[in-house]
PDB file of N, CA and C in Angstrom:
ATOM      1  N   UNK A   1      -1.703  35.170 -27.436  1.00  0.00           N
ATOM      2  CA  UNK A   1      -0.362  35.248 -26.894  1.00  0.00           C
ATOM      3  C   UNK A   1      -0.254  34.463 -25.578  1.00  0.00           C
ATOM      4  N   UNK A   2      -0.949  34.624 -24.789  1.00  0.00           N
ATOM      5  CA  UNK A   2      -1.675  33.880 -23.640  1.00  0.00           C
ATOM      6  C   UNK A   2      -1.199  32.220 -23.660  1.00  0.00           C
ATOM      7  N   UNK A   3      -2.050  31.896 -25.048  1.00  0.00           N
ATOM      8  CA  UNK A   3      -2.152  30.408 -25.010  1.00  0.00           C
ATOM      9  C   UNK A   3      -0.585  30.093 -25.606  1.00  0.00           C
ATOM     10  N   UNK A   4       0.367  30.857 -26.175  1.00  0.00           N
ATOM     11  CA  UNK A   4       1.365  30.810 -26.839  1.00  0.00           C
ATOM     12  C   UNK A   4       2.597  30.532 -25.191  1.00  0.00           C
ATOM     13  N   UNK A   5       2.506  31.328 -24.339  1.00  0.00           N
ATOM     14  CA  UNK A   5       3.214  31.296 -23.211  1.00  0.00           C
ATOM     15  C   UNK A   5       2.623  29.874 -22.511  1.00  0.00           C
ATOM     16  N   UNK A   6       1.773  29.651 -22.554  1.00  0.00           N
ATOM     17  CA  UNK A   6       1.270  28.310 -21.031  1.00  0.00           C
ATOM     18  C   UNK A   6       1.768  27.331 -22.109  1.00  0.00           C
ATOM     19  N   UNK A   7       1.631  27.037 -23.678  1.00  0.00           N
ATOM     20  CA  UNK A   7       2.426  26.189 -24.478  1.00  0.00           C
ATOM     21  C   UNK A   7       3.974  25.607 -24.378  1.00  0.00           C
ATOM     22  N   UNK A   8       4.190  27.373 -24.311  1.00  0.00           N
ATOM     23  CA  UNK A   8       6.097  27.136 -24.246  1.00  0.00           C
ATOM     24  C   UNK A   8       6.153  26.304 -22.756  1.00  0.00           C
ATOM     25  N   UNK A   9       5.623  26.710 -21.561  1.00  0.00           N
ATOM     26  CA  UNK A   9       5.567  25.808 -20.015  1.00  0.00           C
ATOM     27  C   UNK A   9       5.177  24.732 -20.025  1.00  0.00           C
ATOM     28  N   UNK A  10       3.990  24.311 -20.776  1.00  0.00           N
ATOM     29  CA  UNK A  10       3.889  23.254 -20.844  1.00  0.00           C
ATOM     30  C   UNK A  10       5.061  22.289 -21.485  1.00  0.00           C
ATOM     31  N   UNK A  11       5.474  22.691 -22.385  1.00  0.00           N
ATOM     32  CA  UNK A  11       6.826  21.983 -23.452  1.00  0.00           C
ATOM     33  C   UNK A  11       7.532  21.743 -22.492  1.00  0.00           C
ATOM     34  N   UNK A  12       8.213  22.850 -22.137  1.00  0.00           N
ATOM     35  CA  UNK A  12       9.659  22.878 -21.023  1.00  0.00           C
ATOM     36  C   UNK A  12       8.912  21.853 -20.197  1.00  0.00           C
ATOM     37  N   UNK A  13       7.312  21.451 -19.508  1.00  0.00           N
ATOM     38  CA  UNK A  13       8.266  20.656 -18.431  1.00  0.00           C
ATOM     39  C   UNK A  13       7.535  18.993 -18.793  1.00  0.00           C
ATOM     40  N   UNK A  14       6.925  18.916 -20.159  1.00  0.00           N
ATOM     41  CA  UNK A  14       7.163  17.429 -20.521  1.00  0.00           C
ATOM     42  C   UNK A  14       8.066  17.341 -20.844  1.00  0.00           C
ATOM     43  N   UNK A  15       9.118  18.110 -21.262  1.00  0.00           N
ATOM     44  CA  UNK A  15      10.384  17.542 -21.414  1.00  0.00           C
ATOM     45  C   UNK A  15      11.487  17.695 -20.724  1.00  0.00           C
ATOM     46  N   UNK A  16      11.371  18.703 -19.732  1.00  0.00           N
ATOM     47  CA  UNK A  16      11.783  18.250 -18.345  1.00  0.00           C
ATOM     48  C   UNK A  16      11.525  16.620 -17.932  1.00  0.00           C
ATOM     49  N   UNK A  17      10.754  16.415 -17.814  1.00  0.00           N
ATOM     50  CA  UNK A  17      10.197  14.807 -17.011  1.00  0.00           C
ATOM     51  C   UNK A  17      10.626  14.174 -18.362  1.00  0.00           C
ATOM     52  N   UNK A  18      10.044  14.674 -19.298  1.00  0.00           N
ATOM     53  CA  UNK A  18      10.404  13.093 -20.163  1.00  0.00           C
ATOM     54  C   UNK A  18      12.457  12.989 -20.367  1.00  0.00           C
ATOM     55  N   UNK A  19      13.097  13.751 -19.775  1.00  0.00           N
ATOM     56  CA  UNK A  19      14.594  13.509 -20.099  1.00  0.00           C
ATOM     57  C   UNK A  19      14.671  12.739 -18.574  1.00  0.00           C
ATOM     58  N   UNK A  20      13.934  13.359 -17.588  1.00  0.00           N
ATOM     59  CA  UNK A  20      14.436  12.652 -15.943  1.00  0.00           C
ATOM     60  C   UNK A  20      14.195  11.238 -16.195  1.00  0.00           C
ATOM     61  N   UNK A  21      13.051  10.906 -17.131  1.00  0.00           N
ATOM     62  CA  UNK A  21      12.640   9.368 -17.173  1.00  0.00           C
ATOM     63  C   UNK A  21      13.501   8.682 -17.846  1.00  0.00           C
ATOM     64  N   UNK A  22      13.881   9.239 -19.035  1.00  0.00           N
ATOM     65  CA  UNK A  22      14.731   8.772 -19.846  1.00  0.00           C
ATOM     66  C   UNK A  22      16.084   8.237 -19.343  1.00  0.00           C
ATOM     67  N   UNK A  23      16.452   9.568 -18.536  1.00  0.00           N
ATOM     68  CA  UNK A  23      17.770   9.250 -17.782  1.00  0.00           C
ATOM     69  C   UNK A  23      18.008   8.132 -17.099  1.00  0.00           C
ATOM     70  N   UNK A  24      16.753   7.976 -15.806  1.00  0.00           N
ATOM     71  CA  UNK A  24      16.279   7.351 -14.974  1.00  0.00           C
ATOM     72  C   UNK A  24      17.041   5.475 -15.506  1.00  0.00           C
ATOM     73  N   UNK A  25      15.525   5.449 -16.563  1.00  0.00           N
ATOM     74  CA  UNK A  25      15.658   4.185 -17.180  1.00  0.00           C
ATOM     75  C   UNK A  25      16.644   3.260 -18.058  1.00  0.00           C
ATOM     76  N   UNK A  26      17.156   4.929 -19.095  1.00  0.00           N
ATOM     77  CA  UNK A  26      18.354   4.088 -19.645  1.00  0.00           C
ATOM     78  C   UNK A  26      19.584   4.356 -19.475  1.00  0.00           C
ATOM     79  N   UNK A  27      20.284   5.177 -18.701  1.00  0.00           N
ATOM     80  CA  UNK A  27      21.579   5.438 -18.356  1.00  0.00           C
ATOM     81  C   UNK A  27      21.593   4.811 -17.207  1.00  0.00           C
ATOM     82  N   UNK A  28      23.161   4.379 -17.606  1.00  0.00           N
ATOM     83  CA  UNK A  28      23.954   3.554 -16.489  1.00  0.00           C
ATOM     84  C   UNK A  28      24.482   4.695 -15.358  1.00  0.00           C
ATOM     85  N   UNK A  29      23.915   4.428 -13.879  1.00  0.00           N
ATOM     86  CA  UNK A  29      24.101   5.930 -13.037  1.00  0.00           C
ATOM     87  C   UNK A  29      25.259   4.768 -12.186  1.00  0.00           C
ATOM     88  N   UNK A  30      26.492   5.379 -11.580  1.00  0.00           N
ATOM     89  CA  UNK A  30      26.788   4.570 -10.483  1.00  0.00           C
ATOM     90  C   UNK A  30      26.134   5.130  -9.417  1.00  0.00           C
ATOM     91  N   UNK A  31      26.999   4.676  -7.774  1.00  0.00           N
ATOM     92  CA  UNK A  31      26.792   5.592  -6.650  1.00  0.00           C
ATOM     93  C   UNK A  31      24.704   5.670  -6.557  1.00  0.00           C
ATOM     94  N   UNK A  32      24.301   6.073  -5.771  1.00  0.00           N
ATOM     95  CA  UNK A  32      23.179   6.406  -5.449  1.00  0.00           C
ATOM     96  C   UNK A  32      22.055   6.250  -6.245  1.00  0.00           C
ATOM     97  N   UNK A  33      22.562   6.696  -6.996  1.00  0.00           N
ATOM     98  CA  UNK A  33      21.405   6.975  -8.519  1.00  0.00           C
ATOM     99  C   UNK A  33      20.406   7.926  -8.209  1.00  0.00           C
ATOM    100  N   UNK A  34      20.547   8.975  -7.685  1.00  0.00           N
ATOM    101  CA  UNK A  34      19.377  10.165  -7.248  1.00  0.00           C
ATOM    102  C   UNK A  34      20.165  11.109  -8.477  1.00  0.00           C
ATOM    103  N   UNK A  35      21.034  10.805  -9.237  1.00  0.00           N
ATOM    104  CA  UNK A  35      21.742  12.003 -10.080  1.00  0.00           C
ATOM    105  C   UNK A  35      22.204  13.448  -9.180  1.00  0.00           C
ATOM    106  N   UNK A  36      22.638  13.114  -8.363  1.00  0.00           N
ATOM    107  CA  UNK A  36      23.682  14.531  -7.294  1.00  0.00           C
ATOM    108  C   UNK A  36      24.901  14.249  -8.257  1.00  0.00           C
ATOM    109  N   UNK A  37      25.612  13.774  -8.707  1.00  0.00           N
ATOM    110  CA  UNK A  37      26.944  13.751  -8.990  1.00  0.00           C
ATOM    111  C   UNK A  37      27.329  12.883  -8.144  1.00  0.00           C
ATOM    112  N   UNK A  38      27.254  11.657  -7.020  1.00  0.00           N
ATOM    113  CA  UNK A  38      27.948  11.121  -6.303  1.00  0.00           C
ATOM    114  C   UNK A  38      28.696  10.292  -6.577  1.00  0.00           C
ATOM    115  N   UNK A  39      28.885   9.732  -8.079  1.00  0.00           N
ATOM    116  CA  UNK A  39      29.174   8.296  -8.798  1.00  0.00           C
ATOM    117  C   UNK A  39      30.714   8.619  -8.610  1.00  0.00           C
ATOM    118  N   UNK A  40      31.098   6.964  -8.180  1.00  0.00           N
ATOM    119  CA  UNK A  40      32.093   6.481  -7.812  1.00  0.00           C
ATOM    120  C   UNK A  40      32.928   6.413  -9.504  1.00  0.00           C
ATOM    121  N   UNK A  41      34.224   6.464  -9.257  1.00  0.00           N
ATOM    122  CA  UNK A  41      35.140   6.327 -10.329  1.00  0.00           C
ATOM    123  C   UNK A  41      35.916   4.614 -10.573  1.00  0.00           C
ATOM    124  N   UNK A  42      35.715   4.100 -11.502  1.00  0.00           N
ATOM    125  CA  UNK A  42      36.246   2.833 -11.445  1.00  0.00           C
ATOM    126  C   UNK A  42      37.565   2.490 -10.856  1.00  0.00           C
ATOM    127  N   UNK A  43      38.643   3.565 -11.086  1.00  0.00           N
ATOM    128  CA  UNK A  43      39.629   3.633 -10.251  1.00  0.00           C
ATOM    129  C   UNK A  43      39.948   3.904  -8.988  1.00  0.00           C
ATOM    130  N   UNK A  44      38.777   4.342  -8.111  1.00  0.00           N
ATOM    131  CA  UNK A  44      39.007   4.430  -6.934  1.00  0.00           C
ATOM    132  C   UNK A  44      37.366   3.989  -6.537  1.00  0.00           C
ATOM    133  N   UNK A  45      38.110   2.662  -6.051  1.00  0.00           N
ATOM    134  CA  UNK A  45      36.788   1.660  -5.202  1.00  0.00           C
ATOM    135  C   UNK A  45      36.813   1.644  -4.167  1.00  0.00           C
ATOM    136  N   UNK A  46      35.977   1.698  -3.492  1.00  0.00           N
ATOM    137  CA  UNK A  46      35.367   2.234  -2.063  1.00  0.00           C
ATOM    138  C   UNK A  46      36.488   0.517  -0.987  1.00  0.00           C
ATOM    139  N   UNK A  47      36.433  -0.663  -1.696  1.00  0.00           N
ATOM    140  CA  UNK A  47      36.734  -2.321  -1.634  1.00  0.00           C
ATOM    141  C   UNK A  47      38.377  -1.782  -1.509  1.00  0.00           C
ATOM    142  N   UNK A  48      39.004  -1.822   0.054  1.00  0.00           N
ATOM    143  CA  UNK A  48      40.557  -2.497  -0.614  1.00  0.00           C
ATOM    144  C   UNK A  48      41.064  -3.200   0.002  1.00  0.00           C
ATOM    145  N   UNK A  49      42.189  -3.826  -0.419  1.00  0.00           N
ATOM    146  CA  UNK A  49      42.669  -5.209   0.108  1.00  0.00           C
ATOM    147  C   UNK A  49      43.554  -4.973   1.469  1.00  0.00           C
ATOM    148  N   UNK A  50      43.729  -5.600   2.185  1.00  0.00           N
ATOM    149  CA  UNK A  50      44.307  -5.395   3.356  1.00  0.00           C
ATOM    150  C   UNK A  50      45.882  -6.003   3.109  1.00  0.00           C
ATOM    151  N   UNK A  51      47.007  -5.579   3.617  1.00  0.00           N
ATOM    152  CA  UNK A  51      47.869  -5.867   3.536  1.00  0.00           C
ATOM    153  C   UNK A  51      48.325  -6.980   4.504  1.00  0.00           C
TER     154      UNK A  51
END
């Protein structure tokens, strides 16, 4: 039962890391890219024109 529990932990956190890598490498992140939520919206750009 032992080896059945350190299994399930072990699982959860290669695949913990293997989704952060995944993320990491193939999703398009805007903003920072640390994944907080900071990503900018295409409609409101940080760039504006001066009148």
């Amino acid at each position: 039962m032992q080896e059945f529990i350190i299994f399930l932990i072990f699982a959860f956190a290669v695949g913990y890391m293997g989704n952060r890598a995944y993320r990491s490498f193939f999703k398009k992140q805007a903003g920072c890219g640390k994944g907080c939520g900071c990503e900018t919206d295409a409609k409101t750009s940080a760039i504006t024109t001066a009148k």
